[in-house]
C-alpha atoms as a PDB file:
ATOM      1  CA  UNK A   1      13.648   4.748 -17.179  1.00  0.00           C
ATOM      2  CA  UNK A   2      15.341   2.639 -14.673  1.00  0.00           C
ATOM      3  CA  UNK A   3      14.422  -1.012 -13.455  1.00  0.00           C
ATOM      4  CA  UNK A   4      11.247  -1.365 -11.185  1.00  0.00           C
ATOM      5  CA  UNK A   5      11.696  -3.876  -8.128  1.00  0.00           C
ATOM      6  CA  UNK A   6       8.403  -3.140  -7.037  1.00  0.00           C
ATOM      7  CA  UNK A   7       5.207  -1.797  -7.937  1.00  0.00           C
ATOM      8  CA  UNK A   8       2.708  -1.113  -5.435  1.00  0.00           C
ATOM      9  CA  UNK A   9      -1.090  -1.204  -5.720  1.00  0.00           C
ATOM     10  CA  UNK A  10      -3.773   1.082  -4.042  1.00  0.00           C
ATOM     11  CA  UNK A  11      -7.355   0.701  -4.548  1.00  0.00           C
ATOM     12  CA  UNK A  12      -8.858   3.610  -6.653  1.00  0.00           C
ATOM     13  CA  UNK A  13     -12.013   3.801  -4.826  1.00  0.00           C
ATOM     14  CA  UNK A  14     -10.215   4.623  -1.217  1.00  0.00           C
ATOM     15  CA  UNK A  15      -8.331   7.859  -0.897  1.00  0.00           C
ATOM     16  CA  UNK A  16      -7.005   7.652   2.057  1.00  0.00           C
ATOM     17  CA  UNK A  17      -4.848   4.696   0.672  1.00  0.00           C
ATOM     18  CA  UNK A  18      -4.201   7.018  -2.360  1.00  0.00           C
ATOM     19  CA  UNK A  19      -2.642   9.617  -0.269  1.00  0.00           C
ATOM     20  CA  UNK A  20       0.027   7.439   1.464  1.00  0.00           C
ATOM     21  CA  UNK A  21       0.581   5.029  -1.192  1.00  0.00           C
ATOM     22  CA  UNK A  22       3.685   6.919  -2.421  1.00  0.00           C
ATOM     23  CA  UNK A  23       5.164   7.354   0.718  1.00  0.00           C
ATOM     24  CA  UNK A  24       5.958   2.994   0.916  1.00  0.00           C
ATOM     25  CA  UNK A  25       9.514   3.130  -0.561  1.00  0.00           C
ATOM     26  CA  UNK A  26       7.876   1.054  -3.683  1.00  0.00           C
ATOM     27  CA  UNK A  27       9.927   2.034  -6.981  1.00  0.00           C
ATOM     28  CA  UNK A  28       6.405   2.973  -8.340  1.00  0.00           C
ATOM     29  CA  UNK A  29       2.947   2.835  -7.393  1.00  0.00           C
ATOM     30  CA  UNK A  30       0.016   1.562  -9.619  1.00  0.00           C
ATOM     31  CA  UNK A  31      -3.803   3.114  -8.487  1.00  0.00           C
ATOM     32  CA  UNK A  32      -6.036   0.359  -9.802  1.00  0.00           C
ATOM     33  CA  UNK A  33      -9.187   0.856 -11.008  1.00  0.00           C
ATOM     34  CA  UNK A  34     -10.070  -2.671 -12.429  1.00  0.00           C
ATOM     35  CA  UNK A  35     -10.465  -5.673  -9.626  1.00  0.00           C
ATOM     36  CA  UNK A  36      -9.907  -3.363  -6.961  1.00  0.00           C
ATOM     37  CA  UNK A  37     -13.365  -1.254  -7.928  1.00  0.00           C
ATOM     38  CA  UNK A  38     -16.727  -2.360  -8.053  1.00  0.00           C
ATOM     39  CA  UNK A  39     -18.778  -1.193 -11.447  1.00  0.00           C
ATOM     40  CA  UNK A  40     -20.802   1.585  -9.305  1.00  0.00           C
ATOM     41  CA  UNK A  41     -17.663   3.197  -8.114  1.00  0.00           C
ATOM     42  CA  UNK A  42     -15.681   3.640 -11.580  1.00  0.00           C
ATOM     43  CA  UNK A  43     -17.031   7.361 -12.002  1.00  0.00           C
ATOM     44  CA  UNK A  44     -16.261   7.956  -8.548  1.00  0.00           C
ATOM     45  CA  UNK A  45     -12.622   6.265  -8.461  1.00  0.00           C
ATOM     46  CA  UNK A  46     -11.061   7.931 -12.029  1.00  0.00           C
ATOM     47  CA  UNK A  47     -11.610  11.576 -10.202  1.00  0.00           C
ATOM     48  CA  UNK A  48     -10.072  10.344  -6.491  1.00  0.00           C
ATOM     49  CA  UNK A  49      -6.987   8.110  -9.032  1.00  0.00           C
ATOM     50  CA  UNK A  50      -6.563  11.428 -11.693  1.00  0.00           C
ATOM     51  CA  UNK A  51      -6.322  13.963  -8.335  1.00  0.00           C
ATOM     52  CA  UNK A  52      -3.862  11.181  -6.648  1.00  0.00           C
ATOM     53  CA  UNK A  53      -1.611  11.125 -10.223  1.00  0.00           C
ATOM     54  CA  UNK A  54      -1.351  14.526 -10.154  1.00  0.00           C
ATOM     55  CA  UNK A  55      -0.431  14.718  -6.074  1.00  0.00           C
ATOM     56  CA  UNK A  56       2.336  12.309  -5.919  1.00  0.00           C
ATOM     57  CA  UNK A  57       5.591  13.283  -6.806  1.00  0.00           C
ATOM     58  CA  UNK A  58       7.723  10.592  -4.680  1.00  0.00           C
ATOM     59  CA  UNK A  59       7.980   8.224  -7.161  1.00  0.00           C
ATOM     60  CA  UNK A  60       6.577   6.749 -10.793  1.00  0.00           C
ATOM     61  CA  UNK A  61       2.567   6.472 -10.822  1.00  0.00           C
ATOM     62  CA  UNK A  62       1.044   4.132 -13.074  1.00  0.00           C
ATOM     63  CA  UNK A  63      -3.204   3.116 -13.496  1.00  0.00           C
ATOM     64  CA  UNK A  64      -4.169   0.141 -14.180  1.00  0.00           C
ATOM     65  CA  UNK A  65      -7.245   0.732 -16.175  1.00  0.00           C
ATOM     66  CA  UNK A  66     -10.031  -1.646 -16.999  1.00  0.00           C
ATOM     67  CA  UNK A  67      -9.701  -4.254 -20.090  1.00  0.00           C
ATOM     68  CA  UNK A  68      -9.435  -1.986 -23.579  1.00  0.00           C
ATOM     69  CA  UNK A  69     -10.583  -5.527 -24.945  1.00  0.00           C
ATOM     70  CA  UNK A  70     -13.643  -6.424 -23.180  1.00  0.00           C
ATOM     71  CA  UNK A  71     -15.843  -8.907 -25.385  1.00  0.00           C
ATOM     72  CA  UNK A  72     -19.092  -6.626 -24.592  1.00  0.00           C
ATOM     73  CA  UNK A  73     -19.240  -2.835 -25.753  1.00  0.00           C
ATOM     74  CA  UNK A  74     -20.289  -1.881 -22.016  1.00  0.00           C
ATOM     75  CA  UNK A  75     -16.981  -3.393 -20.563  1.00  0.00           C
ATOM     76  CA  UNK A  76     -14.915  -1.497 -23.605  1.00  0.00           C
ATOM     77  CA  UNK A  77     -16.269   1.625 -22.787  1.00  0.00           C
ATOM     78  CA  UNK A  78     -15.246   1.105 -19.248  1.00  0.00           C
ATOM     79  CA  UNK A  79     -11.623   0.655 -20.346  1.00  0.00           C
ATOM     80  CA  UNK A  80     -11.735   3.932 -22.576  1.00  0.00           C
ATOM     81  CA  UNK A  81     -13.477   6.209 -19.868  1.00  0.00           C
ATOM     82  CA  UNK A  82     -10.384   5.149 -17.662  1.00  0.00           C
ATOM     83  CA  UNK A  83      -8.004   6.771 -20.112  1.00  0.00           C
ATOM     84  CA  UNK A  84      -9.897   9.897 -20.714  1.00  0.00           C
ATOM     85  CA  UNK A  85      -9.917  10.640 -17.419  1.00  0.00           C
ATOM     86  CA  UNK A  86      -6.609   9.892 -15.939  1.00  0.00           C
ATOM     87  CA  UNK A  87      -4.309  10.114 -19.138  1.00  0.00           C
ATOM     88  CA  UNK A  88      -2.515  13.382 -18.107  1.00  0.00           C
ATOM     89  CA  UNK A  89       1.410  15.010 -18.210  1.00  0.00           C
ATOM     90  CA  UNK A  90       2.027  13.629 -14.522  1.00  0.00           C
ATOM     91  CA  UNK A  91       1.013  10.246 -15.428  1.00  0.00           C
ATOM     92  CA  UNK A  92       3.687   7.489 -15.892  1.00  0.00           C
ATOM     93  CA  UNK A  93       1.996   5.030 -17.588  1.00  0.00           C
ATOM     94  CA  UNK A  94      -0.648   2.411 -17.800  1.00  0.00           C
ATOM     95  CA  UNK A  95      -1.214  -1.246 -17.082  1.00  0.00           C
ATOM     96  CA  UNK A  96      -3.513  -2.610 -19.152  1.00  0.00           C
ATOM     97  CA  UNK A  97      -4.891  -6.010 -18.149  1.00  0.00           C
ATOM     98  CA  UNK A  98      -6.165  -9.073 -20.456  1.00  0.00           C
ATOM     99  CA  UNK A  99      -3.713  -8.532 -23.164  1.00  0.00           C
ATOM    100  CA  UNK A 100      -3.956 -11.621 -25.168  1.00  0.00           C
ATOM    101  CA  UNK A 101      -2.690 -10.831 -28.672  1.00  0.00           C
ATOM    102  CA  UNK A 102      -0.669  -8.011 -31.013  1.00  0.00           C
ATOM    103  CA  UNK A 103      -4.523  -6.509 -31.694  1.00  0.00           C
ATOM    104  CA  UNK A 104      -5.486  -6.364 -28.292  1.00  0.00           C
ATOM    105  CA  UNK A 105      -1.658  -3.820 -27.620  1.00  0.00           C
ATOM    106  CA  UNK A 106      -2.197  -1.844 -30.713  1.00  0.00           C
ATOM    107  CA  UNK A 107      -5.739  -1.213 -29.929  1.00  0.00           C
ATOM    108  CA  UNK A 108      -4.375   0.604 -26.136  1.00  0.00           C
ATOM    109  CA  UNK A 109      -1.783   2.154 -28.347  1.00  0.00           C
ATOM    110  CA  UNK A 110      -4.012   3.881 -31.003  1.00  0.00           C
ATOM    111  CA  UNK A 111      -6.490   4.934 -27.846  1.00  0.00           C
ATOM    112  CA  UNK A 112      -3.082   6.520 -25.737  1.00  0.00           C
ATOM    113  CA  UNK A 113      -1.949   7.924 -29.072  1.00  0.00           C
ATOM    114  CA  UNK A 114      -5.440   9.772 -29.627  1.00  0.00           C
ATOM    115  CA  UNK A 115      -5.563  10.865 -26.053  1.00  0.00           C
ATOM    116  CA  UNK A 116      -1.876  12.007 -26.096  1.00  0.00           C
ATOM    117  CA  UNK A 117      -2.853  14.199 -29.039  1.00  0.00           C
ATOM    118  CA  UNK A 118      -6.085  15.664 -27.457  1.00  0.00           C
ATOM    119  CA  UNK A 119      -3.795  16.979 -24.438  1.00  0.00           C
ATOM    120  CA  UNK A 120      -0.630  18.057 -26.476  1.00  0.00           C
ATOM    121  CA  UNK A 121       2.093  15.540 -24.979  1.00  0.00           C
ATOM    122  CA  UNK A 122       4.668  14.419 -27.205  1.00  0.00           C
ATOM    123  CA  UNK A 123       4.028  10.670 -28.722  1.00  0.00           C
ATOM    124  CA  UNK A 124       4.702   8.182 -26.315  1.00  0.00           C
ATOM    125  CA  UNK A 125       4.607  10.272 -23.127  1.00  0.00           C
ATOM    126  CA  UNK A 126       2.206   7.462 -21.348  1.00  0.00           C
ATOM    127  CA  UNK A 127       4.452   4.372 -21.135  1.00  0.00           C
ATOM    128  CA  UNK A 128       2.306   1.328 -21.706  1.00  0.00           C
ATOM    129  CA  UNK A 129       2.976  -2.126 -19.702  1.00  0.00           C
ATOM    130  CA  UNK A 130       0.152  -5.005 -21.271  1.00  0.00           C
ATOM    131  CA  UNK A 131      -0.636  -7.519 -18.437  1.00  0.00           C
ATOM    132  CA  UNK A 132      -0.660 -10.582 -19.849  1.00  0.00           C
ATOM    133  CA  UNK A 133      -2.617 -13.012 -17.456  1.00  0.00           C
ATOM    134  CA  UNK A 134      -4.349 -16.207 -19.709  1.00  0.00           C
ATOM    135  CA  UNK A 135      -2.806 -19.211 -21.706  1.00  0.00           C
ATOM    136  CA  UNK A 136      -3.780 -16.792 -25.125  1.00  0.00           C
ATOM    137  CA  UNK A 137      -1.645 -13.964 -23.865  1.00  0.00           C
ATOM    138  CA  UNK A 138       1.282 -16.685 -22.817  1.00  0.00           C
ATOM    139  CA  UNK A 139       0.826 -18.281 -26.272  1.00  0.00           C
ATOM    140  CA  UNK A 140       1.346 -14.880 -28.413  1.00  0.00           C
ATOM    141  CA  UNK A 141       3.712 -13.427 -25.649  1.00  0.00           C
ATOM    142  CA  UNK A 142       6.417 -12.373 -28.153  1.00  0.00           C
ATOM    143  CA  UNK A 143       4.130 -11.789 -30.941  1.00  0.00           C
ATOM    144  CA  UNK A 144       3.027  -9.174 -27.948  1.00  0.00           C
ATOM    145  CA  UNK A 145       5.923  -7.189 -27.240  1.00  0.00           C
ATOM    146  CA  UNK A 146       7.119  -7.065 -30.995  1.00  0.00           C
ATOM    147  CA  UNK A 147       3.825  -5.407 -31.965  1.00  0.00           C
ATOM    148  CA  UNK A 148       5.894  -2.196 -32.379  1.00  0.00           C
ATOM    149  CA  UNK A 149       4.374  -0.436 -29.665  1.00  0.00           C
ATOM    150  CA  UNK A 150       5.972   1.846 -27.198  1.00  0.00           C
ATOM    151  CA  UNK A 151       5.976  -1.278 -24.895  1.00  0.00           C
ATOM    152  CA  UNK A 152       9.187  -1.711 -22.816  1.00  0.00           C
ATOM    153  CA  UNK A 153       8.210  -4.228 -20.443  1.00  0.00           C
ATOM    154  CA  UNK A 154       5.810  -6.888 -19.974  1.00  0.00           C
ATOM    155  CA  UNK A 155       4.084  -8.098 -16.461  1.00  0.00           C
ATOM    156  CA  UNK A 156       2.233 -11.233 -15.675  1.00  0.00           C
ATOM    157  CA  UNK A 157      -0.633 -11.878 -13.640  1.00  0.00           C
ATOM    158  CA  UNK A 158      -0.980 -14.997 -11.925  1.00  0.00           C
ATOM    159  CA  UNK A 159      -4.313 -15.124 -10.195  1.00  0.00           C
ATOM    160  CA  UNK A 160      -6.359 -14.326 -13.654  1.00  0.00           C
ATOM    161  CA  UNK A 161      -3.985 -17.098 -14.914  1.00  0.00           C
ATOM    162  CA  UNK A 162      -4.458 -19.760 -12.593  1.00  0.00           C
ATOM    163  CA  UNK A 163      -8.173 -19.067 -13.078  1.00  0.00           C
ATOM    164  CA  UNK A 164      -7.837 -19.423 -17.169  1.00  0.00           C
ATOM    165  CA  UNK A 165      -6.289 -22.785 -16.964  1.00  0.00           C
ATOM    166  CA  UNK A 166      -8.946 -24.474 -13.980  1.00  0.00           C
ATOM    167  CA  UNK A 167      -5.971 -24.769 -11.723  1.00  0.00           C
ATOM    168  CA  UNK A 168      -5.372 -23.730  -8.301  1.00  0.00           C
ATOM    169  CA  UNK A 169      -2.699 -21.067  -7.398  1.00  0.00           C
ATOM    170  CA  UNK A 170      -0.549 -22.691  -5.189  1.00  0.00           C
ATOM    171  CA  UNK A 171       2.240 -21.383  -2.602  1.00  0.00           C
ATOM    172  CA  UNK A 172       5.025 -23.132  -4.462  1.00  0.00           C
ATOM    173  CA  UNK A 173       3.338 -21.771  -7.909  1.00  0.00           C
ATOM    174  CA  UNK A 174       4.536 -24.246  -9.627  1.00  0.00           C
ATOM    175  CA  UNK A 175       1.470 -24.222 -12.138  1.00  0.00           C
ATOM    176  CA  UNK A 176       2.637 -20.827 -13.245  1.00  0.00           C
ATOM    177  CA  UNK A 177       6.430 -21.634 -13.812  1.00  0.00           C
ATOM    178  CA  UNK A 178       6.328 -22.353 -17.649  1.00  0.00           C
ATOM    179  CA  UNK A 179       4.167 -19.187 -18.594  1.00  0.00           C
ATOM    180  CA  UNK A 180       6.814 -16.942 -16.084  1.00  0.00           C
ATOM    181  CA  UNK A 181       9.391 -18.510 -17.810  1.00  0.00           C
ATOM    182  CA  UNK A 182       8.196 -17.742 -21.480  1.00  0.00           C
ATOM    183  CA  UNK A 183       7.848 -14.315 -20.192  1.00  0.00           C
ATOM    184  CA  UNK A 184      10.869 -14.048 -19.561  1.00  0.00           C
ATOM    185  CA  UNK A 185      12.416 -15.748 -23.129  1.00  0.00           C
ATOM    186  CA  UNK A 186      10.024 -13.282 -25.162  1.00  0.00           C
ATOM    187  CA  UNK A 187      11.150 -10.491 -23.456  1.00  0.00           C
ATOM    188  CA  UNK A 188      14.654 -11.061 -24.170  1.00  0.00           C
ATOM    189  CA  UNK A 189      13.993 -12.042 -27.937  1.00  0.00           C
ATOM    190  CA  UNK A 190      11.792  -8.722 -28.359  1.00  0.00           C
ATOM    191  CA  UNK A 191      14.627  -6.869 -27.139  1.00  0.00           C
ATOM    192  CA  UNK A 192      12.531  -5.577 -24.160  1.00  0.00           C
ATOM    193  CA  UNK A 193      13.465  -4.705 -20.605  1.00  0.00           C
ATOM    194  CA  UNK A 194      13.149  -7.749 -18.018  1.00  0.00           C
ATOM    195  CA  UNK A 195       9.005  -8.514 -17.192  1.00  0.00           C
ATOM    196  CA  UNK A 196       7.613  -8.028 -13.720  1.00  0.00           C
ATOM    197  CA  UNK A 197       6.252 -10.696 -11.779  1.00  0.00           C
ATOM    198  CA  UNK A 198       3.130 -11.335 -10.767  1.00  0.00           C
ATOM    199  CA  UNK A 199       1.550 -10.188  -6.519  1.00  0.00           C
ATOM    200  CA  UNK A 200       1.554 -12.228  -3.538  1.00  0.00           C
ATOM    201  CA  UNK A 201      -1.202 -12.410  -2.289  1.00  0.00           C
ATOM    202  CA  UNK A 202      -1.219 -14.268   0.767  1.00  0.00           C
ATOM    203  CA  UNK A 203      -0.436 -11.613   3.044  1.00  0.00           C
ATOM    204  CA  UNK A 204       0.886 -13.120   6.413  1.00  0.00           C
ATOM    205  CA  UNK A 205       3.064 -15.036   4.422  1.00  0.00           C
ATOM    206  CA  UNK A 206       6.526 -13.317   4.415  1.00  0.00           C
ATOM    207  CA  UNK A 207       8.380 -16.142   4.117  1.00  0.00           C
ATOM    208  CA  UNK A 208       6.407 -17.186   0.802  1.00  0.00           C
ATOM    209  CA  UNK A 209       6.729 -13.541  -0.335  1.00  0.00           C
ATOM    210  CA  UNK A 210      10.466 -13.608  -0.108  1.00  0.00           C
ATOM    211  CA  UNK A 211      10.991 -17.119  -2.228  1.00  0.00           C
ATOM    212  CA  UNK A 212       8.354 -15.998  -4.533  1.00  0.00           C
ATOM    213  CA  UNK A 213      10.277 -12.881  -5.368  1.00  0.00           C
ATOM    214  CA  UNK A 214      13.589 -14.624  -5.204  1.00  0.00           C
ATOM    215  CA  UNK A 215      12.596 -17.431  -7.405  1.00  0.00           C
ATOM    216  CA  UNK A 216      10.960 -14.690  -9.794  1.00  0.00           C
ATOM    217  CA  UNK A 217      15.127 -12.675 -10.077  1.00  0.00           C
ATOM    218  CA  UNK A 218      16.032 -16.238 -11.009  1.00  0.00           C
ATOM    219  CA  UNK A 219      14.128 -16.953 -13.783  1.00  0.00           C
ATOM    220  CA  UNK A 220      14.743 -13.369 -15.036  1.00  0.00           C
ATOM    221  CA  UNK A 221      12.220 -10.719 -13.991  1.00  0.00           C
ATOM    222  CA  UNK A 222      13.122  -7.443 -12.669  1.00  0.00           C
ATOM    223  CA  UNK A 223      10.835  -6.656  -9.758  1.00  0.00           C
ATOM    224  CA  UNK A 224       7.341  -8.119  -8.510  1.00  0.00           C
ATOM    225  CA  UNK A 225       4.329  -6.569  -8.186  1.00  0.00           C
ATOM    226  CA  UNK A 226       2.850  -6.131  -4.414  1.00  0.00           C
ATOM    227  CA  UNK A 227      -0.468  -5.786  -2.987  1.00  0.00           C
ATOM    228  CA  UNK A 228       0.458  -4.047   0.614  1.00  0.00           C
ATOM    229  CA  UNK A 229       2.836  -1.666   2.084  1.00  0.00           C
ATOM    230  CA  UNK A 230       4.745  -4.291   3.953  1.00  0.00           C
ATOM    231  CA  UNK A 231       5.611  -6.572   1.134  1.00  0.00           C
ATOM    232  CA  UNK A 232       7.838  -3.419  -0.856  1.00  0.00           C
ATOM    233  CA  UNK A 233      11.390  -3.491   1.962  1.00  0.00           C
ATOM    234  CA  UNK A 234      11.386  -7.688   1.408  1.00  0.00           C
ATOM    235  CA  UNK A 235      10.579  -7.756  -1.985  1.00  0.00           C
ATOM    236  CA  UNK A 236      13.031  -4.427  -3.012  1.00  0.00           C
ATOM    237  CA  UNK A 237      15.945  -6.507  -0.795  1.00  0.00           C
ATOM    238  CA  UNK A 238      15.892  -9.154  -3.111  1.00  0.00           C
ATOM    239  CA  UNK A 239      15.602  -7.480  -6.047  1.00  0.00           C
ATOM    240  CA  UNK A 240      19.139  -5.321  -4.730  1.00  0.00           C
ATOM    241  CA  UNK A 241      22.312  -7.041  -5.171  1.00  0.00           C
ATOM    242  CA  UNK A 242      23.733  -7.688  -1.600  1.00  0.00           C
ATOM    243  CA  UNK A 243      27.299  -5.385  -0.838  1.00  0.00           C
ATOM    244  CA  UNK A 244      29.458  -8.802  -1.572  1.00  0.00           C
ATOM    245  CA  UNK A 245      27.664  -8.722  -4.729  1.00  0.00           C
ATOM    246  CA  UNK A 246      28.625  -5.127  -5.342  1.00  0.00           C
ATOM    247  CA  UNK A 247      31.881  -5.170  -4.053  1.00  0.00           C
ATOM    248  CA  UNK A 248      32.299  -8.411  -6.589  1.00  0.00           C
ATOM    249  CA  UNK A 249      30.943  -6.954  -9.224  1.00  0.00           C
ATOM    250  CA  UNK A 250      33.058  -3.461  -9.166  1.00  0.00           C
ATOM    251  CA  UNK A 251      36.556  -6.302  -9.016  1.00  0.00           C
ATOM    252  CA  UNK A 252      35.328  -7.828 -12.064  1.00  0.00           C
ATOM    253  CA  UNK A 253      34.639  -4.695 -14.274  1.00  0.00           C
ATOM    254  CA  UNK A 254      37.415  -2.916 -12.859  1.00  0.00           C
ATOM    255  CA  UNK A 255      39.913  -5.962 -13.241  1.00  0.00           C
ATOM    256  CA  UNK A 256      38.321  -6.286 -17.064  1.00  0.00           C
ATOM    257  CA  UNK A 257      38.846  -2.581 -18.005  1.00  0.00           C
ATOM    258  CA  UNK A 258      42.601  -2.826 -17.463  1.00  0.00           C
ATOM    259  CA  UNK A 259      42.285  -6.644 -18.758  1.00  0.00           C
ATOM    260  CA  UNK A 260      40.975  -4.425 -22.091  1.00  0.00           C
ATOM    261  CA  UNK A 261      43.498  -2.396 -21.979  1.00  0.00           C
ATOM    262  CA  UNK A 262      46.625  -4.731 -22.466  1.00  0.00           C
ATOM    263  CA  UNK A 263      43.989  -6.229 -25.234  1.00  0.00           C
ATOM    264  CA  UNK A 264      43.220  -9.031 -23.445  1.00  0.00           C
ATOM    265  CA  UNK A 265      39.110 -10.037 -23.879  1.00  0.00           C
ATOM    266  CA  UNK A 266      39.288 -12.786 -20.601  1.00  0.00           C
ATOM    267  CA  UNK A 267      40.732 -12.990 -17.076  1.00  0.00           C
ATOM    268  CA  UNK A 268      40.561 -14.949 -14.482  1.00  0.00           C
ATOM    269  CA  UNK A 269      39.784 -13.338 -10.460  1.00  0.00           C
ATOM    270  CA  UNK A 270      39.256 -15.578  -7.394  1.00  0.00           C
ATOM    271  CA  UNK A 271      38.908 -18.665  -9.197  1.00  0.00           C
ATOM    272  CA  UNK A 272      35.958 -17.321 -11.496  1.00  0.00           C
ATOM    273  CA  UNK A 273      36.469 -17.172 -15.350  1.00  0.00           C
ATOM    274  CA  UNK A 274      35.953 -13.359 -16.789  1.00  0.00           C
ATOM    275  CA  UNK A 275      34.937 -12.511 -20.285  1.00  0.00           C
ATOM    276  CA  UNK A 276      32.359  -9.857 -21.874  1.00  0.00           C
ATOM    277  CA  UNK A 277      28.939 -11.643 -20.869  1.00  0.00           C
ATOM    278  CA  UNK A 278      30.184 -12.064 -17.079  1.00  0.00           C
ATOM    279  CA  UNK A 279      31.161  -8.321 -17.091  1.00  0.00           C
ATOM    280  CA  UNK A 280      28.036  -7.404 -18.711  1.00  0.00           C
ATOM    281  CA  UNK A 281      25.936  -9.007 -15.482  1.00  0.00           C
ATOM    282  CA  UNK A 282      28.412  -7.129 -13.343  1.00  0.00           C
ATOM    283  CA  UNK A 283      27.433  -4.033 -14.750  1.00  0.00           C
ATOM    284  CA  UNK A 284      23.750  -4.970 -13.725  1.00  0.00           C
ATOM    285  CA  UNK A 285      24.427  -5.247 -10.584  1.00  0.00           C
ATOM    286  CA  UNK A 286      25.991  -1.924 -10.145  1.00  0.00           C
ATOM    287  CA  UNK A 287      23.212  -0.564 -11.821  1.00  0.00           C
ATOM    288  CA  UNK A 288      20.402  -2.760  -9.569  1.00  0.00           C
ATOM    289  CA  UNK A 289      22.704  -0.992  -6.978  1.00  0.00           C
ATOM    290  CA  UNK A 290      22.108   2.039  -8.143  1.00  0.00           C
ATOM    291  CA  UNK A 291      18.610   1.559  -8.304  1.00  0.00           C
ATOM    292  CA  UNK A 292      18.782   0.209  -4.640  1.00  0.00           C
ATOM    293  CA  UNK A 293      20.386   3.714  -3.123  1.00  0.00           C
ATOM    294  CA  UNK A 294      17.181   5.029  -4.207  1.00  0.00           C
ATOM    295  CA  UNK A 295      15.246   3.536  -1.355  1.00  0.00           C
ATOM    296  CA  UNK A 296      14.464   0.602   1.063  1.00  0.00           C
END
């Protein structure tokens, strides 16, 4: 599955949205039916969300379903009537949100595993992304993605975060930098693809948007979640290595291969310092590249 620079969200409850929402340029779309749906609307959104799964074929479609690990049986059941209804061949994947410990990932497991058996897919056809969003999912983030799952990427939510720890979610999000950051580490320890970064949500701030997702490729994530249609072309540019990066990058692993082949493990080109760690983040960005011919 390649890297995701962006996943965009559409309400479940408003089908016009769900009939343009793969049509943005985002690497993959997610149809929410948690925060985006008020409780008298679930029934009504899992039909308009399963009909929209099936009808886009432009690009990934994930849900993001309603906590699996709700602390009342009425919230639960919420979660688990999302995934009967929209678990399906044509679906992606799931978000789950509230994640907060190995439990809470093996419990979404053993419910995709039971629906993937009720519709004959193969075992680990629905690709599972926990959304860890309070100090308890933070805390047990590696504990998380090592729960031998068929997790392959983490994402964080900030606004649920902010709201756990009594802070306020500021432009600079500084408040959030640790957790982002530990993301990141666990991640890379659990042998996991890079973690996606949490929405923007102040919406008529581009130039927020923009050092938001740059700061977020910094500390290691490999795209950012968005909330409309106009945040995907800013946030996919900086998640897409510039052409001076890619022209760079094609030197250095071009300049190693015949370094290799003389048996020699380090060069030197332009000034820079070459051996096998510097080639290996050349050869991500020819694949972000890649990625980026895709779309804007």
């Amino acid at each position: 599955m390649p890297l995701l620079r962006t996943l965009l969200f559409a309400p479940g409850n408003r089908p016009p949205l769900l009939e343009k929402v793969g049509h943005c340029g985002a690497d993959a779309v997610v149809l929410d039916l948690e925060d985006a749906v008020p409780v008298a609307e679930k029934e009504a959104a899992r039909q308009a969300v399963r009909a929209a799964v099936r009808a886009i074929t432009t690009c990934p479609v994930y849900v993001r379903v309603n906590p699996l690990t709700a602390a009342t049986a009425f919230s639960l059941a919420i979660g688990e009537a999302d995934l009967e209804a929209v678990v399906c061949a044509e679906l992606t994947g799931v978000l789950v949100p509230k994640i907060e410990s190995p439990d809470d990932v093996r419990h979404a497991e053993h419910l995709l595993c039971m629906r993937e058996r009720q519709l004959g897919l193969a075992p680990g056809h629905i690709d599972l992304i926990p959304l860890l969003e309070t100090a308890r999912g933070i805390q047990h983030a590696y504990a998380i993605a090592t729960a031998g799952t068929r997790v392959r990427r983490l994402a964080f939510g900030a606004g649920d975060f902010t709201r756990d720890l009594g802070v306020s979610w500021s432009r600079r999000e500084v408040e959030s930098l640790y957790a982002r950051s530990a993301l990141v580490v666990a991640s890379r320890a659990a042998g996991l693809e890079p973690p996606l970064d949490s929405v923007w949500v102040r919406l008529q701030d581009r130039r927020g948007l923009v050092r938001s997702a740059k700061l977020a490729k910094q500390l290691g994530f490999q795209g950012k979640m968005v909330i409309h249609p106009s945040q995907v072309a800013p946030v996919n540019a900086v998640f897409s290595p510039t052409p001076e990066e890619v022209a760079f990058a094609t030197r250095v692993v071009e300049a190693f291969r015949a370094a290799e082949a003389q048996g020699l493990a380090s060069i030197q080109l332009d000034g820079h310092f070459i051996d096998y760690p510097l080639v290996e983040a050349a050869q991500r960005v020819l694949a972000a590249a890649a990625l980026g011919q895709r779309g804007p």
